[in-house]
PDB file of N, CA and C in Angstrom:
ATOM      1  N   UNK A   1     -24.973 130.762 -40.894  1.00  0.00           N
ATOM      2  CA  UNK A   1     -25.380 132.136 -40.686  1.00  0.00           C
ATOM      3  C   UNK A   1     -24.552 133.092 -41.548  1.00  0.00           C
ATOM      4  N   UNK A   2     -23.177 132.798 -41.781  1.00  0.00           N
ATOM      5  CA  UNK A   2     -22.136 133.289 -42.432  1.00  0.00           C
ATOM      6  C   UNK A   2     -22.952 133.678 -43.956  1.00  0.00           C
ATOM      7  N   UNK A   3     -22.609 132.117 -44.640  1.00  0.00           N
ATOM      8  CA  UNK A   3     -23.276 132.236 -45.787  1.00  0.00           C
ATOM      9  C   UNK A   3     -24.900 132.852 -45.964  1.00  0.00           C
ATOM     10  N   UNK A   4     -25.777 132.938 -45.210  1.00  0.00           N
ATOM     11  CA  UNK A   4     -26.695 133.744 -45.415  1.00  0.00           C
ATOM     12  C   UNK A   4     -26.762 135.050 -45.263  1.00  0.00           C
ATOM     13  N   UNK A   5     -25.746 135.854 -44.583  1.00  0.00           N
ATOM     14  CA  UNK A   5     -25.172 137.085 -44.872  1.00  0.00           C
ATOM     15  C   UNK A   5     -24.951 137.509 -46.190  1.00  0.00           C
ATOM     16  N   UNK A   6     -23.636 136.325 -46.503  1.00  0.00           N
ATOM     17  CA  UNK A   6     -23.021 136.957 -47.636  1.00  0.00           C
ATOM     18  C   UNK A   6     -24.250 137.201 -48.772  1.00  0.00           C
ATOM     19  N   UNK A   7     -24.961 135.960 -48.675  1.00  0.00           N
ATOM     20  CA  UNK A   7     -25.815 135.888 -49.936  1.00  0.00           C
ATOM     21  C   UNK A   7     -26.955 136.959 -50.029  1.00  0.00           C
ATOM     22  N   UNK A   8     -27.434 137.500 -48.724  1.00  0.00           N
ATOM     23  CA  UNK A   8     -28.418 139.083 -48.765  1.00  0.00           C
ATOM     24  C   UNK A   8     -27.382 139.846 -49.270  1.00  0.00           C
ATOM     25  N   UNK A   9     -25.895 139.781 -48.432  1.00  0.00           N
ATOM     26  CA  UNK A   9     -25.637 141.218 -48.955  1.00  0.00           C
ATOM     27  C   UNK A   9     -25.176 141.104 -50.543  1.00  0.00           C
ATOM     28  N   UNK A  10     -25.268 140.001 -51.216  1.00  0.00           N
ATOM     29  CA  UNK A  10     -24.820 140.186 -52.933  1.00  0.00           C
ATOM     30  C   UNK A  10     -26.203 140.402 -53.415  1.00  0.00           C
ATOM     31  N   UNK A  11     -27.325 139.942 -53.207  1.00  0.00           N
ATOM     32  CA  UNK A  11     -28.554 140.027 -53.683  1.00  0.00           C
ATOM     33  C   UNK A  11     -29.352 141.680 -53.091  1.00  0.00           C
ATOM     34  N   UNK A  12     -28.306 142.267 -52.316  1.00  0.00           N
ATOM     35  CA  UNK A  12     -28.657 143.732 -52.470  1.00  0.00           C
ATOM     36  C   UNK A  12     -27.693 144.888 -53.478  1.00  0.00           C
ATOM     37  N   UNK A  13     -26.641 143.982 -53.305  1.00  0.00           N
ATOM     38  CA  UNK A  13     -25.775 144.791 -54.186  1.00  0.00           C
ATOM     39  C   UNK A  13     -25.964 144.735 -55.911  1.00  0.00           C
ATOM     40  N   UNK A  14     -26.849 143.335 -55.808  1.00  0.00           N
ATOM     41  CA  UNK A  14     -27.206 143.408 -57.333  1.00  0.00           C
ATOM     42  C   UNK A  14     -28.767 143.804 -57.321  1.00  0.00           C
ATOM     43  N   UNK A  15     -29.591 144.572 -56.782  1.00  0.00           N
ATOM     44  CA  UNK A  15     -30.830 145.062 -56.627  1.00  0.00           C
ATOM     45  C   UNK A  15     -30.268 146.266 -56.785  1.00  0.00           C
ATOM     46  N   UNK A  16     -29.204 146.910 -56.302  1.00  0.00           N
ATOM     47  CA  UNK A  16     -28.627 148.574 -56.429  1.00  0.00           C
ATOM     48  C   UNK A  16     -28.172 148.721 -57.675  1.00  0.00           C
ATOM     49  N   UNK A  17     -27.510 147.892 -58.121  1.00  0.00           N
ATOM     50  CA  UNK A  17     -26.811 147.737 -59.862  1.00  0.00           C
ATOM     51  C   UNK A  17     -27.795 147.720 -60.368  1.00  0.00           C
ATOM     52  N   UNK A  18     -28.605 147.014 -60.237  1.00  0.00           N
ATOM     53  CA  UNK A  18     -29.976 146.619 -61.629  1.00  0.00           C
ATOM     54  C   UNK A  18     -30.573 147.880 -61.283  1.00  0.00           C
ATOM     55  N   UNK A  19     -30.903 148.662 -59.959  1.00  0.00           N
ATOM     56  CA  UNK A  19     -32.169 149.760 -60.363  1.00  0.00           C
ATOM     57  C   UNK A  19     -30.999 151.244 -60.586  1.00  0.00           C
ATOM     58  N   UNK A  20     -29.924 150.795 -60.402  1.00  0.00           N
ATOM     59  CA  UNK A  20     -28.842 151.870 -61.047  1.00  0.00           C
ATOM     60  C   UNK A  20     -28.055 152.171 -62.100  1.00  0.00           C
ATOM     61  N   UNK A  21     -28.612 151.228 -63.003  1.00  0.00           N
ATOM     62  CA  UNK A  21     -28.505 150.968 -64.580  1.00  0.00           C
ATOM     63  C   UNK A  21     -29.087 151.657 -65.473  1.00  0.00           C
ATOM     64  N   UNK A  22     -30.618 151.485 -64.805  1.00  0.00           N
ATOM     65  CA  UNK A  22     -31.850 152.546 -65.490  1.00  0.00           C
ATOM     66  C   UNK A  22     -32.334 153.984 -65.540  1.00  0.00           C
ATOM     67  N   UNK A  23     -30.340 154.093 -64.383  1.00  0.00           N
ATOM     68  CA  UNK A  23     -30.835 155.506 -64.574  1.00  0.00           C
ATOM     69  C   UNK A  23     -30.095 156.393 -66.227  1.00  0.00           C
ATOM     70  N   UNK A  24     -29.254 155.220 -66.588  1.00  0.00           N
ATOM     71  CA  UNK A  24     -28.806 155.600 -68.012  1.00  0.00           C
ATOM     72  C   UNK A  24     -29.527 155.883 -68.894  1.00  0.00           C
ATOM     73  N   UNK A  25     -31.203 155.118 -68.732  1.00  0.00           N
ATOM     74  CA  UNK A  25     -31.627 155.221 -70.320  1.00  0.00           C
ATOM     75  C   UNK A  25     -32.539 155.809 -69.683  1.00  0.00           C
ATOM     76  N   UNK A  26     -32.640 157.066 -68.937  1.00  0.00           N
ATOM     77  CA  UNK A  26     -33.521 158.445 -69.124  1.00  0.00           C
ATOM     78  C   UNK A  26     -33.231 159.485 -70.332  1.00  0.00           C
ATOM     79  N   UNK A  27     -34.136 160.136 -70.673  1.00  0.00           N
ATOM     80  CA  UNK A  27     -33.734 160.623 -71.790  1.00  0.00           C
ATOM     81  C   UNK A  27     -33.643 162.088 -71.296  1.00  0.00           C
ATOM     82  N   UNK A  28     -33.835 163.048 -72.357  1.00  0.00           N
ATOM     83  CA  UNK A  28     -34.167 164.304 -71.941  1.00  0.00           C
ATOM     84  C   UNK A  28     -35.432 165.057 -72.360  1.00  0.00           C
ATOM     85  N   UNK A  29     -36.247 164.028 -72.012  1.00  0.00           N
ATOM     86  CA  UNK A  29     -37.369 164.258 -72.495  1.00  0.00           C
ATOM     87  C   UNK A  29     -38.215 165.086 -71.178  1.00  0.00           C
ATOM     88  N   UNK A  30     -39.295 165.038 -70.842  1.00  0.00           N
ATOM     89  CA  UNK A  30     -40.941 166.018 -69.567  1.00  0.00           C
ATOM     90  C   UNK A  30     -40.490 164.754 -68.865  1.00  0.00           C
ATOM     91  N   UNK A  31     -39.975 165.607 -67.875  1.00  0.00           N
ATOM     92  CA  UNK A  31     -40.336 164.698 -66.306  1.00  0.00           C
ATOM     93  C   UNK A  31     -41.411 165.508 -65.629  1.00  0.00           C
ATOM     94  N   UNK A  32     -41.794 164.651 -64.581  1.00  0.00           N
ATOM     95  CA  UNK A  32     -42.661 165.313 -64.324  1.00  0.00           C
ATOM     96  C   UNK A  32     -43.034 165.687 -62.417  1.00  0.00           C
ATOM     97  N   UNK A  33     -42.887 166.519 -62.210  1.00  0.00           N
ATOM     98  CA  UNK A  33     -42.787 166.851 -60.462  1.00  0.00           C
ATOM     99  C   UNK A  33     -44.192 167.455 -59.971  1.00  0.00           C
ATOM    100  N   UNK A  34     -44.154 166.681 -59.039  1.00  0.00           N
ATOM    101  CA  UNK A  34     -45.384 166.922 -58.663  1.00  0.00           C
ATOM    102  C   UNK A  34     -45.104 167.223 -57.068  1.00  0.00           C
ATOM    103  N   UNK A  35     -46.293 168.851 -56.518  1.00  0.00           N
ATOM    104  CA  UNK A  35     -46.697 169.506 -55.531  1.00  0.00           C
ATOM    105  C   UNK A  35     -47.326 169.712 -55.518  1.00  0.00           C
ATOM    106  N   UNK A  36     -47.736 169.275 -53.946  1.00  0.00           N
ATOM    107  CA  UNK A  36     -49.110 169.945 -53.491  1.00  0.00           C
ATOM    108  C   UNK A  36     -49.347 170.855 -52.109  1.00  0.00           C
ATOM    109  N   UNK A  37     -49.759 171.386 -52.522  1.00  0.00           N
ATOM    110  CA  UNK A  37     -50.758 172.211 -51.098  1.00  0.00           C
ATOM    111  C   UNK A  37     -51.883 172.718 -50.852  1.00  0.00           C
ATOM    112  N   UNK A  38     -52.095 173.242 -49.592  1.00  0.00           N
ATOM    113  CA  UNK A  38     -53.748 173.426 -48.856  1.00  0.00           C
ATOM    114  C   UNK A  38     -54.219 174.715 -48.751  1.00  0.00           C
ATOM    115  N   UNK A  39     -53.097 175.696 -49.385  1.00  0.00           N
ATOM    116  CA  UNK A  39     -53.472 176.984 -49.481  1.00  0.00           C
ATOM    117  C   UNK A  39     -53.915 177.571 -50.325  1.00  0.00           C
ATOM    118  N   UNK A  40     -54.629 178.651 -50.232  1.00  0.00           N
ATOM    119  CA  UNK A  40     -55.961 179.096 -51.495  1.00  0.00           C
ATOM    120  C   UNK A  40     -54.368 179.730 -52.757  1.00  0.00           C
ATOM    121  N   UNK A  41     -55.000 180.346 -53.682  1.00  0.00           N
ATOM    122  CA  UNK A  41     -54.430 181.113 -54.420  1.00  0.00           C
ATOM    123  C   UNK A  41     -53.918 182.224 -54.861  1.00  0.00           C
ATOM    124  N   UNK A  42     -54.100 183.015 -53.526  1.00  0.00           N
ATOM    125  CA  UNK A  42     -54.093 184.147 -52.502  1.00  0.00           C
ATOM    126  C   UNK A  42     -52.240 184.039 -51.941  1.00  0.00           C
ATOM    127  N   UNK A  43     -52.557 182.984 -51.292  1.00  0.00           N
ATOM    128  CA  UNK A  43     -51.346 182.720 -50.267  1.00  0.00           C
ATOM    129  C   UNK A  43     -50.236 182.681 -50.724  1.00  0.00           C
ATOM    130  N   UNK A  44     -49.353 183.028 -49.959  1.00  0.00           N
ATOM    131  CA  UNK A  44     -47.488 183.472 -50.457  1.00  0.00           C
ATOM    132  C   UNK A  44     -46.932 181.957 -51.151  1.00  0.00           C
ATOM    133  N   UNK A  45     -47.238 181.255 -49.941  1.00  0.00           N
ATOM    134  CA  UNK A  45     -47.015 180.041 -50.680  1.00  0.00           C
ATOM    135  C   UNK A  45     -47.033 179.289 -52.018  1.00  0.00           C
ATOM    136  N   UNK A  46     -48.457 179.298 -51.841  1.00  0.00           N
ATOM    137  CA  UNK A  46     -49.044 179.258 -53.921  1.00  0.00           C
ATOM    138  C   UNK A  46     -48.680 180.055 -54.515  1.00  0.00           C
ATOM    139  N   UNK A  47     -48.085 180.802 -53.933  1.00  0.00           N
ATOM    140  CA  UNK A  47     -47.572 182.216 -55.212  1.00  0.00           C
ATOM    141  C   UNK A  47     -46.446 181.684 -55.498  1.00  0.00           C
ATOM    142  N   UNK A  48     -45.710 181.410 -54.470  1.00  0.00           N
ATOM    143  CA  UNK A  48     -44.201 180.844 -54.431  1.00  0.00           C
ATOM    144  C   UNK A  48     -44.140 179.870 -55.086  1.00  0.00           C
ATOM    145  N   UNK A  49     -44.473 178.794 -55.374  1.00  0.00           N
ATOM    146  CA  UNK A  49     -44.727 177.036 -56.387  1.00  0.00           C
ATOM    147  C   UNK A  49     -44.824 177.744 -57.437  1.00  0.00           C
ATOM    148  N   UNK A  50     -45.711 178.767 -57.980  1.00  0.00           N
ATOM    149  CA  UNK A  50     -46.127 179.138 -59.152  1.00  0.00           C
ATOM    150  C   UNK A  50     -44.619 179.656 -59.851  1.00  0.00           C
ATOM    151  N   UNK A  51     -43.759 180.326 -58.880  1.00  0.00           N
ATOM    152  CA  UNK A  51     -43.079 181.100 -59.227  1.00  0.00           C
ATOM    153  C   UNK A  51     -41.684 179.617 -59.661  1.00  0.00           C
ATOM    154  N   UNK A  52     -41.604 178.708 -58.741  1.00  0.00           N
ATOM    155  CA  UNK A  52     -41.021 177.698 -58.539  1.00  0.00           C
ATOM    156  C   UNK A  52     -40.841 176.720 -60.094  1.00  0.00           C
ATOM    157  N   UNK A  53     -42.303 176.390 -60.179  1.00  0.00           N
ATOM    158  CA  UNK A  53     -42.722 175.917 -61.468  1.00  0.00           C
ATOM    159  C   UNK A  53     -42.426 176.283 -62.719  1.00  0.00           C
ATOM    160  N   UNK A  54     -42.408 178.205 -62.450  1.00  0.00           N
ATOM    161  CA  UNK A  54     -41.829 178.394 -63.981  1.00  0.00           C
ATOM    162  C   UNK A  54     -40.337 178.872 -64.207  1.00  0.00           C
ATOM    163  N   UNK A  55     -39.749 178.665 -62.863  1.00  0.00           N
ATOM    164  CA  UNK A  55     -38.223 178.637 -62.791  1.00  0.00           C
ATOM    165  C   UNK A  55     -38.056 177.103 -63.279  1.00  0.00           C
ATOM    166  N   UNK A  56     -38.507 176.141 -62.827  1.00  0.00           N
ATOM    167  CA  UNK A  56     -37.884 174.756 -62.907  1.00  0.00           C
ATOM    168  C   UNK A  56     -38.809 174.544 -64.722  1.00  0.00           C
ATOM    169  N   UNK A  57     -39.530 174.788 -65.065  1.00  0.00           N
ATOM    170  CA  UNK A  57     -39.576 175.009 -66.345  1.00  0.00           C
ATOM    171  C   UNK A  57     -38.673 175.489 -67.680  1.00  0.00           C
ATOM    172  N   UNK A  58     -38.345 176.445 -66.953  1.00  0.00           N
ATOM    173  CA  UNK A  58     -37.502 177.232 -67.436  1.00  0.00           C
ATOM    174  C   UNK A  58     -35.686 176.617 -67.550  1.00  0.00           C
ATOM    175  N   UNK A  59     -35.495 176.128 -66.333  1.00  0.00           N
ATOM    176  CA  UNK A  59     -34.476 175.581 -66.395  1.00  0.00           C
ATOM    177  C   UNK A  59     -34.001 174.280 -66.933  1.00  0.00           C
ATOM    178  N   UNK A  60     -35.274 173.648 -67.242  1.00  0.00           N
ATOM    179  CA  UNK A  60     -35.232 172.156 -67.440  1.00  0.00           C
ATOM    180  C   UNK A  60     -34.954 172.011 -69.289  1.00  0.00           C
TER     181      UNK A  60
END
């Protein structure tokens, strides 16, 4: 039981390394974020994303 411990918990610790490697070779290139909502184009809300969108545009 011992050894089948140890051996999940190295085969998670090398699943965290391997998908935490890839975060090196992002570039600085268009990512891309995606929102949604149910409100017309009217609403404070949608106004607010719009406003959101071209801040995080802007900043990126």
């Amino acid at each position: 039981m011992k050894l089948i411990k140890k051996v999940l918990g190295a085969l998670m610790c090398l699943v965290f390394m391997v998908s935490a490697t890839g975060c090196s070779s992002v570039t600085n290139g268009k990512r891309i974020v995606r929102v949604a909502t149910m409100q017309s184009e009217t609403h404070p809300e949608y106004l607010g994303l719009l406003k959101f969108k071209e801040y995080v545009e802007k900043e990126l």
